[in-house]
C-alpha atoms as a PDB file:
ATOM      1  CA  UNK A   1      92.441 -21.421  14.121  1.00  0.00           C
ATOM      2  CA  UNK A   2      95.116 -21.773  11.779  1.00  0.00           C
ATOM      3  CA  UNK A   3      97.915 -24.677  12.135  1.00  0.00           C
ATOM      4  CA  UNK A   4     101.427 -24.247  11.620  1.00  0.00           C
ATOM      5  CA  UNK A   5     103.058 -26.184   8.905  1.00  0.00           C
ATOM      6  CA  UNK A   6     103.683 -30.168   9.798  1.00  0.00           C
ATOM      7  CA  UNK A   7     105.475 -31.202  12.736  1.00  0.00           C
ATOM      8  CA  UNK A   8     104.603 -27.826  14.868  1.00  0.00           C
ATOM      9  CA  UNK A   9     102.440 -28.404  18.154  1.00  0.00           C
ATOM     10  CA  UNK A  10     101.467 -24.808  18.199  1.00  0.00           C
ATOM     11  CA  UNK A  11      98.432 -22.986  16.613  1.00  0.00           C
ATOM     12  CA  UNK A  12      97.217 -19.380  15.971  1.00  0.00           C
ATOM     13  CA  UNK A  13      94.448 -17.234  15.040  1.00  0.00           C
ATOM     14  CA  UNK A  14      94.049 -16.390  11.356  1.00  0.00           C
ATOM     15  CA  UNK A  15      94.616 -12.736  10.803  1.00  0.00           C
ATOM     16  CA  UNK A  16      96.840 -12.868  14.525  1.00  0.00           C
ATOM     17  CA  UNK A  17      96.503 -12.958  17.845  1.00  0.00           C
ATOM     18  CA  UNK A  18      95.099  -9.688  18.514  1.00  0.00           C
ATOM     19  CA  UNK A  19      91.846 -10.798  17.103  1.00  0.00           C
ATOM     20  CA  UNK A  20      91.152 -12.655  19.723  1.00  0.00           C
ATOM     21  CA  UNK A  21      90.698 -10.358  22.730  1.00  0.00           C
ATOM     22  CA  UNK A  22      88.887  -8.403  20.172  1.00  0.00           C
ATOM     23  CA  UNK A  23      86.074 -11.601  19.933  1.00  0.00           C
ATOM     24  CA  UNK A  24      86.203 -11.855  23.549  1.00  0.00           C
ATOM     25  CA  UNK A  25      84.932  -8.447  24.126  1.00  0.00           C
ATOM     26  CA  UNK A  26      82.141  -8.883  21.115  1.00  0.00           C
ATOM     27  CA  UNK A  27      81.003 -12.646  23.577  1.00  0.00           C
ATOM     28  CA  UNK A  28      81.213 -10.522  26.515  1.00  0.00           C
ATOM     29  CA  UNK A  29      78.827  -7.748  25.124  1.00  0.00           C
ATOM     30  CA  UNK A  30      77.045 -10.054  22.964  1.00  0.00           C
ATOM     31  CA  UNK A  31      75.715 -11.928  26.390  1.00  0.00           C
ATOM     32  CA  UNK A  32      74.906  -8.073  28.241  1.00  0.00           C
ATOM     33  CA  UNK A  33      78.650  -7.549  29.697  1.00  0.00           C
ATOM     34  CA  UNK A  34      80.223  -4.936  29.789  1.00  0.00           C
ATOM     35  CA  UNK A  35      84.122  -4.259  28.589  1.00  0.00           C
ATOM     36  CA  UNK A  36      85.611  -1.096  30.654  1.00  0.00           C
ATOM     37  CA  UNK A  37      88.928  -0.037  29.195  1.00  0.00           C
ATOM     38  CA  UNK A  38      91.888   2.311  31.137  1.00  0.00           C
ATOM     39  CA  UNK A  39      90.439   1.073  34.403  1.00  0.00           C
ATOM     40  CA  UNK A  40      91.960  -0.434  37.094  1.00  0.00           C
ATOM     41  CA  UNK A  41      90.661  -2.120  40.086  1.00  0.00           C
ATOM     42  CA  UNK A  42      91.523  -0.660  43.776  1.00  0.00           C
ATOM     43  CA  UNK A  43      89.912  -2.252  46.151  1.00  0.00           C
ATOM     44  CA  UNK A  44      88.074  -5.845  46.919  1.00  0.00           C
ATOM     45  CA  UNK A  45      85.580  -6.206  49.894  1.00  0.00           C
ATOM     46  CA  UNK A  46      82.658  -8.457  50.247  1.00  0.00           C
ATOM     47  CA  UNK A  47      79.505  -7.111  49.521  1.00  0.00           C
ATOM     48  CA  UNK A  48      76.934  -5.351  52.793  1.00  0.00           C
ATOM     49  CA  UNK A  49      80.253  -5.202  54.897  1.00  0.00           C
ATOM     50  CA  UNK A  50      79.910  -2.251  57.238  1.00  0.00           C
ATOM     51  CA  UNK A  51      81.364   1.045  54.929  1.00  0.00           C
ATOM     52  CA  UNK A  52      79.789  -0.542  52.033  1.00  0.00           C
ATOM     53  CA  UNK A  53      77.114   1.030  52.251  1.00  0.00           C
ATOM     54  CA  UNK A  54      74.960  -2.055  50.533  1.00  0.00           C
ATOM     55  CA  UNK A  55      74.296  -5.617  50.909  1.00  0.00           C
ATOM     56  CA  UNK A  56      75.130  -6.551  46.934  1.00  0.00           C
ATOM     57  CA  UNK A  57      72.197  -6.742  44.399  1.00  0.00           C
ATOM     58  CA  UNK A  58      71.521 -10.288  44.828  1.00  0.00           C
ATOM     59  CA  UNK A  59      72.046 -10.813  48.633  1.00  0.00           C
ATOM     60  CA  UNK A  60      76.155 -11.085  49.985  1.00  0.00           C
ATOM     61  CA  UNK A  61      78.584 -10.918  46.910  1.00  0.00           C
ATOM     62  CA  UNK A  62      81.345  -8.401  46.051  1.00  0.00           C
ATOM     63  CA  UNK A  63      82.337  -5.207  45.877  1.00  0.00           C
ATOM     64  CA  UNK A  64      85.480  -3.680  43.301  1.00  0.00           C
ATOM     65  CA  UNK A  65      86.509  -0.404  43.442  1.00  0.00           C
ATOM     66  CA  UNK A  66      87.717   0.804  40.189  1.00  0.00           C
ATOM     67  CA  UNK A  67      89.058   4.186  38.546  1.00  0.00           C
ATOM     68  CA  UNK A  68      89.145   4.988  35.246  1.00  0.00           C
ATOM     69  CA  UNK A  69      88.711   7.751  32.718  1.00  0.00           C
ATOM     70  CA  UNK A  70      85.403   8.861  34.372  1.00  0.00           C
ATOM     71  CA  UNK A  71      86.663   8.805  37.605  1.00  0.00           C
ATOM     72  CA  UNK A  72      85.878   6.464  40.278  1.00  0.00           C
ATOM     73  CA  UNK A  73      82.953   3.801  40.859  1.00  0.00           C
ATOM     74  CA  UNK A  74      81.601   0.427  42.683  1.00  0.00           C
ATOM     75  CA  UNK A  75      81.396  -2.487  40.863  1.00  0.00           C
ATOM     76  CA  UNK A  76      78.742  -5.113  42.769  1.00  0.00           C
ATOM     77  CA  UNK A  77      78.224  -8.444  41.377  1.00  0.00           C
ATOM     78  CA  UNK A  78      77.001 -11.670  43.342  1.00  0.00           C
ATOM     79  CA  UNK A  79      80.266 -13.739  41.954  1.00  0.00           C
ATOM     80  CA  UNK A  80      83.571 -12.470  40.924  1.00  0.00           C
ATOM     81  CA  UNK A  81      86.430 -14.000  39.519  1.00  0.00           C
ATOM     82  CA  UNK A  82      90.106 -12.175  39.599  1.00  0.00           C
ATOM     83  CA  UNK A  83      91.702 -12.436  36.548  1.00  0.00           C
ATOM     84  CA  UNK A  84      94.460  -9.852  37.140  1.00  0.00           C
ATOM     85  CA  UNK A  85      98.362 -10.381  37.015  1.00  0.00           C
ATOM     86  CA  UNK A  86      99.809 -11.718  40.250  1.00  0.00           C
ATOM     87  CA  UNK A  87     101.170  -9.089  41.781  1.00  0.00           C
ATOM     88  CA  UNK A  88      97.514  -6.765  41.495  1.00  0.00           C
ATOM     89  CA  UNK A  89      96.113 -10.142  42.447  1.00  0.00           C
ATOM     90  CA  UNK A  90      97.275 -10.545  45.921  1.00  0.00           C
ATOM     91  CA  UNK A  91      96.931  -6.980  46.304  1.00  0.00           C
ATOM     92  CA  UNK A  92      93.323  -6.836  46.379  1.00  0.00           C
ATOM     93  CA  UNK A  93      93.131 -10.408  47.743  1.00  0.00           C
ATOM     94  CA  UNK A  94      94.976  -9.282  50.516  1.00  0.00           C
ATOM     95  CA  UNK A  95      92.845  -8.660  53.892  1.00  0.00           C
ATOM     96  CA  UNK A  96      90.634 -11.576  52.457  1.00  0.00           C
ATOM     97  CA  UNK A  97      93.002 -14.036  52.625  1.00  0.00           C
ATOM     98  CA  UNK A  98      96.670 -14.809  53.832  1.00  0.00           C
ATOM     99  CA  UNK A  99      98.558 -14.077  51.032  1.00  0.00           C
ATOM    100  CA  UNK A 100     101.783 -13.354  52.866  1.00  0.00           C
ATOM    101  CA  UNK A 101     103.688 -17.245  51.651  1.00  0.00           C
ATOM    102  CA  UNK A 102     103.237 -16.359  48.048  1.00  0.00           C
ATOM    103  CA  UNK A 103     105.981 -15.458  46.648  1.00  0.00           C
ATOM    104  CA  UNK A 104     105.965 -14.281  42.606  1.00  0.00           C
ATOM    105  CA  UNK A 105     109.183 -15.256  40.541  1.00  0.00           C
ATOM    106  CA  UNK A 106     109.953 -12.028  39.285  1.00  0.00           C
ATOM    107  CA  UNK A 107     110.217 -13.077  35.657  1.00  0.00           C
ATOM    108  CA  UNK A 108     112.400 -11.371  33.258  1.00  0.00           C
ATOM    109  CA  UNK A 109     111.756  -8.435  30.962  1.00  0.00           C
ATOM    110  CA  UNK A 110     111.566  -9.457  27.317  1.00  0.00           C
ATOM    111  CA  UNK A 111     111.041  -7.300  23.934  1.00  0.00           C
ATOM    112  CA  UNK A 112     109.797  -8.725  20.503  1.00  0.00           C
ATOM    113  CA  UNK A 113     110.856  -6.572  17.460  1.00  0.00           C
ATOM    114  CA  UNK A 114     108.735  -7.638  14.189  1.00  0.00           C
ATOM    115  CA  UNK A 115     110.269  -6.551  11.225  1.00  0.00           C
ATOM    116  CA  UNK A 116     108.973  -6.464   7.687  1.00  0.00           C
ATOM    117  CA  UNK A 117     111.516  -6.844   5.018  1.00  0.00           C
ATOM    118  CA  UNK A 118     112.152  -7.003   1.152  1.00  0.00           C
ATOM    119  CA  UNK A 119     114.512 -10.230   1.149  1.00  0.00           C
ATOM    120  CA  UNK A 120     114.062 -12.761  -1.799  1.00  0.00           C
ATOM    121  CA  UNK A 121     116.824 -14.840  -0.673  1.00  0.00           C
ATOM    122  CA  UNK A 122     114.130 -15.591   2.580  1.00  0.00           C
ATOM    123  CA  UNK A 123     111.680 -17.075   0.352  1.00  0.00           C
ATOM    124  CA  UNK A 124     113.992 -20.520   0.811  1.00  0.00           C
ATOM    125  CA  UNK A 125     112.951 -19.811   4.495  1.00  0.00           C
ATOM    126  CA  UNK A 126     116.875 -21.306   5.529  1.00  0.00           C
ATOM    127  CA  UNK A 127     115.825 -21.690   9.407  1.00  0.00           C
ATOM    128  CA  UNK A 128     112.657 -23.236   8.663  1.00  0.00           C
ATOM    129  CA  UNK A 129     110.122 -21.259  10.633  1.00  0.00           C
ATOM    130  CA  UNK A 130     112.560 -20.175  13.548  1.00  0.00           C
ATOM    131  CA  UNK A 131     115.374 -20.869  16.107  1.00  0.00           C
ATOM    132  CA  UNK A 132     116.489 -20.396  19.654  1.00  0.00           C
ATOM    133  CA  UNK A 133     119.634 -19.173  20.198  1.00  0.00           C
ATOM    134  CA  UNK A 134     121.806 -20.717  23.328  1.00  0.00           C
ATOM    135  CA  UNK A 135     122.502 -18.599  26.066  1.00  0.00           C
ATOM    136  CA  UNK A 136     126.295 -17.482  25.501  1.00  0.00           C
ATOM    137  CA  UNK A 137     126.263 -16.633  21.866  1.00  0.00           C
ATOM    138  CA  UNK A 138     128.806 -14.140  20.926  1.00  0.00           C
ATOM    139  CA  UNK A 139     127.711 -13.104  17.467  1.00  0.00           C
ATOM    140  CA  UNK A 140     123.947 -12.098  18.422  1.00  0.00           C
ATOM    141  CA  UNK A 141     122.292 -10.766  21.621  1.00  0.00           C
ATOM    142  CA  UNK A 142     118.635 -11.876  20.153  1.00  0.00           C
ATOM    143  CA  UNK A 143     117.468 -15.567  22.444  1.00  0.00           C
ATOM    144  CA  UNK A 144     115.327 -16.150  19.097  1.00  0.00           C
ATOM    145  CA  UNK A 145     114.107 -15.636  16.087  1.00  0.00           C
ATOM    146  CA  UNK A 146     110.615 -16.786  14.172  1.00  0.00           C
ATOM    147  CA  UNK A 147     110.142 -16.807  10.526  1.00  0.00           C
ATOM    148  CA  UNK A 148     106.500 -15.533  11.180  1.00  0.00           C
ATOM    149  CA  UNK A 149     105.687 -15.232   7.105  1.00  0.00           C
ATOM    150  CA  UNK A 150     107.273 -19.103   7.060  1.00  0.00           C
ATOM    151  CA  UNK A 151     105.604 -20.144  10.037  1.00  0.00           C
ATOM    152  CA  UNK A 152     102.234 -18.878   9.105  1.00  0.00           C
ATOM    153  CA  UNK A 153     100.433 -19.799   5.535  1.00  0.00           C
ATOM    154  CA  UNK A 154      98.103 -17.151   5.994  1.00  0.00           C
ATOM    155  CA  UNK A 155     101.027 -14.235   6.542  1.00  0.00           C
ATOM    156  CA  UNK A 156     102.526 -15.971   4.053  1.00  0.00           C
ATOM    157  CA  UNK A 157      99.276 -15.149   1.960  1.00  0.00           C
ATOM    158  CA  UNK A 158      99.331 -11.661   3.041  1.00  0.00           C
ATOM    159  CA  UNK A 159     102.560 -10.652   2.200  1.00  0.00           C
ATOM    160  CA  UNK A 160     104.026 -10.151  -1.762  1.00  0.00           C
ATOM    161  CA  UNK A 161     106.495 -12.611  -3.180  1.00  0.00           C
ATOM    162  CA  UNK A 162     110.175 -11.957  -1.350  1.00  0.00           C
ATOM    163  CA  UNK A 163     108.649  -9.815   1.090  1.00  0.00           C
ATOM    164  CA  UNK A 164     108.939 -11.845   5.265  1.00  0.00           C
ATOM    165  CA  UNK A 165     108.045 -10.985   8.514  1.00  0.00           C
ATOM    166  CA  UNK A 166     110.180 -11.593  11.017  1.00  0.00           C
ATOM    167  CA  UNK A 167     110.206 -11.418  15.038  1.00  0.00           C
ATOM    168  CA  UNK A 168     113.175 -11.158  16.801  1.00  0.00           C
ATOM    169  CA  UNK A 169     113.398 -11.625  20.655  1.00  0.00           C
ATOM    170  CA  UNK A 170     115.353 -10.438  23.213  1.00  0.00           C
ATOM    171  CA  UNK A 171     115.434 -11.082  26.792  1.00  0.00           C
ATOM    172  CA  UNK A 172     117.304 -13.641  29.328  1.00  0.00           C
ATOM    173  CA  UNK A 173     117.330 -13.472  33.208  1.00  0.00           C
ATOM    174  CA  UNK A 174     119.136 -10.351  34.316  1.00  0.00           C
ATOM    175  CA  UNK A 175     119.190  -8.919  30.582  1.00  0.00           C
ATOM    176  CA  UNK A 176     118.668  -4.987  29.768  1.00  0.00           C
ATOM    177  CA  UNK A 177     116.258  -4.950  26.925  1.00  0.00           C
ATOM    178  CA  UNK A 178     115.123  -1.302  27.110  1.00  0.00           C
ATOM    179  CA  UNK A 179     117.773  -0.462  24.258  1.00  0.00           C
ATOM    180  CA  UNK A 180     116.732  -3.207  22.005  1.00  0.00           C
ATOM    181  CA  UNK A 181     115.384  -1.133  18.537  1.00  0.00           C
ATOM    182  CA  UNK A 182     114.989  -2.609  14.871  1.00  0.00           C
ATOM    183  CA  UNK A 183     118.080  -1.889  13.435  1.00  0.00           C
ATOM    184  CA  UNK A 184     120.084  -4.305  16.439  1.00  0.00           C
ATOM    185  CA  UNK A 185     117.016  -6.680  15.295  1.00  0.00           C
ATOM    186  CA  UNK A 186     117.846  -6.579  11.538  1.00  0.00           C
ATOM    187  CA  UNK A 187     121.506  -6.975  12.368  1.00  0.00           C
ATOM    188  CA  UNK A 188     120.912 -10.095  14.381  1.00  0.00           C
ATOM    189  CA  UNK A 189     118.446 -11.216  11.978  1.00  0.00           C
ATOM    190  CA  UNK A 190     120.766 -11.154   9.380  1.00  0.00           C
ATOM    191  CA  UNK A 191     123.692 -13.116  11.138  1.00  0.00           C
ATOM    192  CA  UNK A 192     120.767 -15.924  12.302  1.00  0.00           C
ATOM    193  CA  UNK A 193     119.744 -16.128   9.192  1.00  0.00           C
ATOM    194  CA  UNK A 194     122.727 -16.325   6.941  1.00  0.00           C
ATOM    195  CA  UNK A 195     121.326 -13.520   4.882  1.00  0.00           C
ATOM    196  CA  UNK A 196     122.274  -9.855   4.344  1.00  0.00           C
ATOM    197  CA  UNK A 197     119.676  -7.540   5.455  1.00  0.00           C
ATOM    198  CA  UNK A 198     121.151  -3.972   4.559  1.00  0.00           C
ATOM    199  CA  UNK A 199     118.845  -1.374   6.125  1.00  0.00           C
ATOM    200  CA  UNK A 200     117.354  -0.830   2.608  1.00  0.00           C
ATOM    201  CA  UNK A 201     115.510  -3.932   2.743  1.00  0.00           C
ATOM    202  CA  UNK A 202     113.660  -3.016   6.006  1.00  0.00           C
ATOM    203  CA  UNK A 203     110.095  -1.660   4.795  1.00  0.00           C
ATOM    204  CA  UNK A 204     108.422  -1.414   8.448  1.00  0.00           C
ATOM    205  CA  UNK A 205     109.321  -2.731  12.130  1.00  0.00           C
ATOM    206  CA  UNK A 206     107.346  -2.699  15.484  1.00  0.00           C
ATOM    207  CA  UNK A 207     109.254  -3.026  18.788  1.00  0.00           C
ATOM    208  CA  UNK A 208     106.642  -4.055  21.758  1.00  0.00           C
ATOM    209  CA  UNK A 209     108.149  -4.673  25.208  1.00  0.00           C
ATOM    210  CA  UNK A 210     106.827  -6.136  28.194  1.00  0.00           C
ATOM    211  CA  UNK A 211     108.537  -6.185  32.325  1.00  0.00           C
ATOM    212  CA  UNK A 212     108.842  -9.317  33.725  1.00  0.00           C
ATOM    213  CA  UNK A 213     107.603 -11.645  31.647  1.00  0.00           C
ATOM    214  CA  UNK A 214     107.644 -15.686  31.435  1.00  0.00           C
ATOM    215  CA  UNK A 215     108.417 -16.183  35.042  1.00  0.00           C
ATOM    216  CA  UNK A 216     109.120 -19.624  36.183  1.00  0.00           C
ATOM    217  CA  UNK A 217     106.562 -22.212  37.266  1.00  0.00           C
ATOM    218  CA  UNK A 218     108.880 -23.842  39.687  1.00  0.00           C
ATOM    219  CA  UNK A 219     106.993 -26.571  42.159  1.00  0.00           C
ATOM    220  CA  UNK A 220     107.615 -24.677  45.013  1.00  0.00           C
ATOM    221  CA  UNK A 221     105.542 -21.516  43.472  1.00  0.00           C
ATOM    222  CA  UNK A 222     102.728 -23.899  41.886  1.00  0.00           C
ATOM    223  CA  UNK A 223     102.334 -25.640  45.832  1.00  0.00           C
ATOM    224  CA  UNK A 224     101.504 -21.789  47.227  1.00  0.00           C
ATOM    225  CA  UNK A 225      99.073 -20.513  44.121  1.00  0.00           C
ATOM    226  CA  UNK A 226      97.261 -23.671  44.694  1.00  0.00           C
ATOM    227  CA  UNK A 227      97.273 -23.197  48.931  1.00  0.00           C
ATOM    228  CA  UNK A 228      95.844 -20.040  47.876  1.00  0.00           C
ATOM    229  CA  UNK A 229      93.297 -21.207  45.840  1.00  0.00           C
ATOM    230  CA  UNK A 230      91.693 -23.234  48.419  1.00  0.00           C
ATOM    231  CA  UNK A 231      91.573 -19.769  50.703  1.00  0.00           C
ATOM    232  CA  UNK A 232      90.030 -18.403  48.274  1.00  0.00           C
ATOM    233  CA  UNK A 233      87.405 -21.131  47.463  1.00  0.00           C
ATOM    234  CA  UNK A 234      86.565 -21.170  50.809  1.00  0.00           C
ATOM    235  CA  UNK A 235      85.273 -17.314  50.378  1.00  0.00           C
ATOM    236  CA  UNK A 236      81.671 -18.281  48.234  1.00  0.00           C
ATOM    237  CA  UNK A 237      81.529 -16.748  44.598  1.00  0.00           C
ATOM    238  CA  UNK A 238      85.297 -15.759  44.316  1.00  0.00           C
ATOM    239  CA  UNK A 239      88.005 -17.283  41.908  1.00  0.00           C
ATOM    240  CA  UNK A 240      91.339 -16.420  40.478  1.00  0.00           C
ATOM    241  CA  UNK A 241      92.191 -17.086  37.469  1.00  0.00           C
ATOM    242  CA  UNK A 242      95.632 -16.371  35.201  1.00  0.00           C
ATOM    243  CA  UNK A 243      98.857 -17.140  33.792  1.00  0.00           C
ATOM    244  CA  UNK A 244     100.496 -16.685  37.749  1.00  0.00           C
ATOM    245  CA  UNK A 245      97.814 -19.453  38.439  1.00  0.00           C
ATOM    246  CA  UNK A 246      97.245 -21.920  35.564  1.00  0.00           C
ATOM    247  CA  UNK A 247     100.979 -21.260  34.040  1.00  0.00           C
ATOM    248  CA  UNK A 248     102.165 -19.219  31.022  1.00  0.00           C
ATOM    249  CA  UNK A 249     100.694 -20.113  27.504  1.00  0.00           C
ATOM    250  CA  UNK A 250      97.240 -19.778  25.891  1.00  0.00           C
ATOM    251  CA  UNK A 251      96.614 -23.671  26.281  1.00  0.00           C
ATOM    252  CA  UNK A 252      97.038 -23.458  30.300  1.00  0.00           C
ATOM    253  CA  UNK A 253      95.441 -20.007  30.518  1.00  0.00           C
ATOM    254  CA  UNK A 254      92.128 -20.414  28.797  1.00  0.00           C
ATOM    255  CA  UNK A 255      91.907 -24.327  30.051  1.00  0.00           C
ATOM    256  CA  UNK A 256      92.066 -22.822  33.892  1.00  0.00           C
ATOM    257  CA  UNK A 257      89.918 -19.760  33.225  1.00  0.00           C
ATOM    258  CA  UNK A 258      87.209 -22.211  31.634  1.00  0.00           C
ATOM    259  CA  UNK A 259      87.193 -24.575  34.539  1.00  0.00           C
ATOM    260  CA  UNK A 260      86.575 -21.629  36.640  1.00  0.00           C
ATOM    261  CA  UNK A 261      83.818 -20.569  34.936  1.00  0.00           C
ATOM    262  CA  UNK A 262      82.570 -23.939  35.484  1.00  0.00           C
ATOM    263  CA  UNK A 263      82.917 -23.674  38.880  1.00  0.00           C
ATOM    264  CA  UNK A 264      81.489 -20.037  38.909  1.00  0.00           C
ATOM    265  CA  UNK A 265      77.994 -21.555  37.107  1.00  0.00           C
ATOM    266  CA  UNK A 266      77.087 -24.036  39.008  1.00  0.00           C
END
């Protein structure tokens, strides 16, 4: 893992984030799993029920229905645990369990532009390694901005000398975000940062969206996931796991997925 400078409680992967997934799926193979890409689960039944057709490979355990790019298939395995989004969550839980006083906070659409620019004047990093922007601000519609090539010593590393990255982010409650492209980013960018930013200086951008994203943990949610997980506890070798579950952020998400796991082993 790679700190941030001093002062900053947060931490990444050298070389990014998308590296991990990527050693998750060389663990999971590694140990005689299998990864299954462009699929998506259907169905959920225990295992030996009466159109199953089987009573699971080790005695009672479960059944997923999936379909993918080779069309459709069975999944059996003695334990499962459903580490799926919320809303595809109680789908397939549902008819297993009473999932009808769950209610998901919708969450809010967000986009991230990253852009890559040519800005000497940056190498001062002015804003340190990022702000937030209060709700209200006239000038800008971005919420924040990070100084990723400030933030990071090992961008910093990987970029030339007055060459930053930078990620701009968009996205309150009730915001449009689906117009949101890199030159609105390197206009806000610039006014955040106190630093002109003509489109010349812009050598490469990446715009990545995502629907309803960072929804609220309120008390009221957290008191129904966990009613739910003691339905589901009740139903032997099943567990959910996820950010609708443990909360949003790696530190929640792999800390609940791991006690599951210890759960799921003994």
């Amino acid at each position: 893992l790679a700190a941030a400078p001093p002062g900053a409680a947060v931490a990444t992967t050298t070389g990014g984030l998308f590296r991990l997934p990527r050693a998750l799926r060389e663990a999971v193979e590694g140990a005689g799993g299998q990864v299954r890409t462009g699929t998506r689960a259907t169905a959920l039944r225990r295992a030996g029920e009466p159109d199953s057709g089987t009573s699971g490979p080790d005695g009672p355990g479960w059944e997923v229905a999936v379909t993918g790019p080779d069309g459709g298939a069975i999944l059996r395995a003695p334990r499962l645990v459903l580490a799926t989004p919320g809303a595809p969550a109680l789908d397939l839980l549902r008819g297993l369990v009473d999932v009808g006083d769950v209610d998901l906070p919708a969450g809010s659409a967000i986009t991230h532009v990253t852009l890559v620019v040519r800005a000497p004047a940056l190498d001062a990093a002015p804003r340190g390694s990022g702000l937030l922007v209060p709700p209200g601000a006239a000038a800008v519609r971005a919420k924040a901005l990070t100084h990723a090539s400030a933030k990071w010593p090992w961008l910093a590393a990987a970029t030339t000398p007055g060459e930053h990255v930078l990620r701009v982010s968009y996205g309150r409650p009730g915001e449009r975000t689906d117009d949101v492209d890199p030159t609105l980013a390197l206009r806000d960018a610039a006014t955040l940062l106190g630093v002109p930013l003509p489109p010349a200086a812009l050598r490469d951008a990446r715009v990545v969206a995502r629907a309803g994203a960072l929804a609220a943990s309120t008390p009221a949610h957290l008191a129904q996931v966990a009613r739910l997980g003691e339905r589901v506890r009740a139903l032997p070798g099943l567990r959910v796991t996820g950010a609708w579950v443990a909360g949003t952020g790696l530190a929640a998400v792999v800390a609940h997925a791991q006690a599951v796991a210890g759960e799921m082993s003994q």
